[in-house]
C-alpha atoms as a PDB file:
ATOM      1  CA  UNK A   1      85.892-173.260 -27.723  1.00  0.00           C
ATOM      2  CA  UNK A   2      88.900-174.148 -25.830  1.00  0.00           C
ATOM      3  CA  UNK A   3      92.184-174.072 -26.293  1.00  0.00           C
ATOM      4  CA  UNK A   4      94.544-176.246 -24.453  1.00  0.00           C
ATOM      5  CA  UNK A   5      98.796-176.763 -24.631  1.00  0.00           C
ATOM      6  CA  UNK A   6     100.991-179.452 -24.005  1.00  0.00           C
ATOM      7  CA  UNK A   7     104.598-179.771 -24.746  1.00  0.00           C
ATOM      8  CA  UNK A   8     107.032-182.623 -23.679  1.00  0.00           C
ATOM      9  CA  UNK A   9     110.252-180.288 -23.983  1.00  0.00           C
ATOM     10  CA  UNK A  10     111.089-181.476 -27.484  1.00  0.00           C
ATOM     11  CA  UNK A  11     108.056-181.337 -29.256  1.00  0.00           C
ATOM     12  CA  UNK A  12     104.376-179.438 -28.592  1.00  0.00           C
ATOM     13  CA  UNK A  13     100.614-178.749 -29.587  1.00  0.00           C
ATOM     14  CA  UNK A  14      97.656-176.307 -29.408  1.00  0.00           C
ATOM     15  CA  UNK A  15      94.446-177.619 -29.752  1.00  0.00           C
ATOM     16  CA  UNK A  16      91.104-176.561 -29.692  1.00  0.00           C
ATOM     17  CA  UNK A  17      88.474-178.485 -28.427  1.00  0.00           C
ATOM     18  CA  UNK A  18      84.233-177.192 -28.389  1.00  0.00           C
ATOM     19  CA  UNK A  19      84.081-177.824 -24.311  1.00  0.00           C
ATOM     20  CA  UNK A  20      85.497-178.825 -21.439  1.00  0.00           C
ATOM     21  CA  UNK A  21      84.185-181.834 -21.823  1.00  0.00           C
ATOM     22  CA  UNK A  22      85.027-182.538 -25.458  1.00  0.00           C
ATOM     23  CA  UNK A  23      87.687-185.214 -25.554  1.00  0.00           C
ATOM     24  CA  UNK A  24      88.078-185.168 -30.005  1.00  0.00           C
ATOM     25  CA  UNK A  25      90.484-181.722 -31.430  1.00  0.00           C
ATOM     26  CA  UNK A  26      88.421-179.710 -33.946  1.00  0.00           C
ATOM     27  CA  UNK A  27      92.020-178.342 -34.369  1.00  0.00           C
ATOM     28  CA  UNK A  28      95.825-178.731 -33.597  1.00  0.00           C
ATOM     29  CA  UNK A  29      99.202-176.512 -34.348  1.00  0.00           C
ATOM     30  CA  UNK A  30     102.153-178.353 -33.855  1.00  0.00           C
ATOM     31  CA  UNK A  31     105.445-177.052 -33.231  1.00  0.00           C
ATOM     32  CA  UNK A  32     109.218-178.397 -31.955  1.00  0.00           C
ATOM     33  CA  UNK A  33     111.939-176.795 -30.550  1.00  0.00           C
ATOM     34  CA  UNK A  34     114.867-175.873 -32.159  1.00  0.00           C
ATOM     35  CA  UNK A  35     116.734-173.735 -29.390  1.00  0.00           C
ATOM     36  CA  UNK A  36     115.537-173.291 -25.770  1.00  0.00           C
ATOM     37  CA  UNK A  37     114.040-170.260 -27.024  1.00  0.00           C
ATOM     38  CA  UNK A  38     113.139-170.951 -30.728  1.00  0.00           C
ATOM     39  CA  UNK A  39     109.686-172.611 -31.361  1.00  0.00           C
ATOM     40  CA  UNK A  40     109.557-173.958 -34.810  1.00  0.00           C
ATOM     41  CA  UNK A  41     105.442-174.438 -35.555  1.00  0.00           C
ATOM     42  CA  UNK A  42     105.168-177.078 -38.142  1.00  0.00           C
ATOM     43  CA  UNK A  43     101.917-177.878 -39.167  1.00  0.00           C
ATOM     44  CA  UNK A  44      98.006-176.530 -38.505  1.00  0.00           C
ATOM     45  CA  UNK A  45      95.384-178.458 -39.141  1.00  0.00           C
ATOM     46  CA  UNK A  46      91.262-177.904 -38.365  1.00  0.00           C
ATOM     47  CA  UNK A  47      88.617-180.121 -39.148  1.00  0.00           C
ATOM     48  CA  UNK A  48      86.347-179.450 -42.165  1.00  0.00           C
ATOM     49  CA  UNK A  49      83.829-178.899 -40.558  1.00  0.00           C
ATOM     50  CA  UNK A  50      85.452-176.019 -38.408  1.00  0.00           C
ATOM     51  CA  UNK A  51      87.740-174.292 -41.396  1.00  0.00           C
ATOM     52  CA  UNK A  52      87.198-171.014 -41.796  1.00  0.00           C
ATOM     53  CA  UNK A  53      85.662-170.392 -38.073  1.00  0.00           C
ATOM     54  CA  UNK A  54      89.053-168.950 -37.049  1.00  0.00           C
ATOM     55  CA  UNK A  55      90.220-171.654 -35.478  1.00  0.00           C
ATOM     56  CA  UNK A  56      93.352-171.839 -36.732  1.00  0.00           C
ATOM     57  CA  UNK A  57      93.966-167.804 -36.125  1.00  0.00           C
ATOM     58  CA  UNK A  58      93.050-168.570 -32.755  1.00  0.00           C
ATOM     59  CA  UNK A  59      95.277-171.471 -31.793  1.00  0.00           C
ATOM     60  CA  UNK A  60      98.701-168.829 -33.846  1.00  0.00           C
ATOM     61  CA  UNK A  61      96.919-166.070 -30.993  1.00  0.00           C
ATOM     62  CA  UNK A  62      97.531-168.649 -28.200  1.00  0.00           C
ATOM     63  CA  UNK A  63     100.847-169.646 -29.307  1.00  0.00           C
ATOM     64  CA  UNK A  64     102.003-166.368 -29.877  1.00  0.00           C
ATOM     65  CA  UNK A  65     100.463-165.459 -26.369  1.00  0.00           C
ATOM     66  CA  UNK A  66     102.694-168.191 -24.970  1.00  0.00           C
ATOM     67  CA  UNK A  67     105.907-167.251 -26.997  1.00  0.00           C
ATOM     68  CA  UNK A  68     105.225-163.452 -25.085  1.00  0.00           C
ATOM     69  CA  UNK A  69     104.967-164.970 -22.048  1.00  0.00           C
ATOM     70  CA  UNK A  70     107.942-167.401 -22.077  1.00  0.00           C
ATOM     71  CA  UNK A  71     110.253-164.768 -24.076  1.00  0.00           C
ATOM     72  CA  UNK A  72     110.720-167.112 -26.758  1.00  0.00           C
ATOM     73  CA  UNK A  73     110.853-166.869 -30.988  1.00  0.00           C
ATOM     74  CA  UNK A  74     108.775-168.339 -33.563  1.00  0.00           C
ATOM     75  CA  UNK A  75     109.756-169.520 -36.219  1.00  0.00           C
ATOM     76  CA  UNK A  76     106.799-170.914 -38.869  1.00  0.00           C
ATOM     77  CA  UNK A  77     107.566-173.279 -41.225  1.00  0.00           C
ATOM     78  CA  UNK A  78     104.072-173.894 -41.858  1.00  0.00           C
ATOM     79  CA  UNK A  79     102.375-172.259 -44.718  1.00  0.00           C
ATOM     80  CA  UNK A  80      99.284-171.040 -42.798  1.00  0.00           C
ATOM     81  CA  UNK A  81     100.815-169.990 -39.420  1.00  0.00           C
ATOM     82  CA  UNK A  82     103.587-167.764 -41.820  1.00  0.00           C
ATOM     83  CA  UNK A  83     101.416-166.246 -43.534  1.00  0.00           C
ATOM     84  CA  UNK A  84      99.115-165.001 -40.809  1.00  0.00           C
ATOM     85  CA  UNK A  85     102.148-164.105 -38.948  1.00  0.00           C
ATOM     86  CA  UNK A  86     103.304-162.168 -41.017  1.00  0.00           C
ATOM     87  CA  UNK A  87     100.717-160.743 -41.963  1.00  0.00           C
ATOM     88  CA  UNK A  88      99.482-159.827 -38.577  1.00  0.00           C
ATOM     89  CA  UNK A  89     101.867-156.620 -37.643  1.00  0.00           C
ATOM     90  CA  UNK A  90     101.097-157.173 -33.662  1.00  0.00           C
ATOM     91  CA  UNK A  91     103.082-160.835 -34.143  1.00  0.00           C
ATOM     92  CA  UNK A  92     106.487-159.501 -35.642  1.00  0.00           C
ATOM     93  CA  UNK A  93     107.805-159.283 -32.126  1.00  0.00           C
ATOM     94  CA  UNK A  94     107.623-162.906 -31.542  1.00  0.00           C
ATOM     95  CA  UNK A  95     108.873-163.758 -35.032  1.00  0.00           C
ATOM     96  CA  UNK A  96     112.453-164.733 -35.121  1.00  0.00           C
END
């Protein structure tokens, strides 16, 4: 699995994808900003056929990865990514 990143300044995903080749998400975590150094993530979503595989853990990891990197906050708004932030002790740095 893959995950890749895009973000047009205003608005961003993380998506997972099985290959390099794969061209179809099995999952995506949105997220917009509301500062130039708040990330609001608003939605995750996986495919049924890849829920509970940990895909959606894994695209929060990369985000949170990303948040570390830039120096930026997150703030989640959606349901899943709040509740596996918070309860994930190693992501309280990057939650604002």
């Amino acid at each position: 699995m893959i995950i890749k990143h895009d973000d047009n300044g205003e608005n961003g995903v993380f998506f997972a994808v099985e290959n390099e080749f794969s061209k179809n998400a099995i999952g995506e975590m949105f997220y917009t900003w509301i500062t130039r150094d708040t990330m609001n993530i608003t939605s995750t979503h996986v495919i049924n056929e890849y829920q509970g595989k940990g895909v959606g853990k894994l695209l929060i990891a990369k985000c949170v990865d990303y948040a570390r990197k830039e120096g930026v906050k997150i703030i989640p708004t959606c349901r899943y990514a709040k509740v596996i932030m918070e309860r994930t002790p190693e992501y309280k740095d990057v939650l604002n």
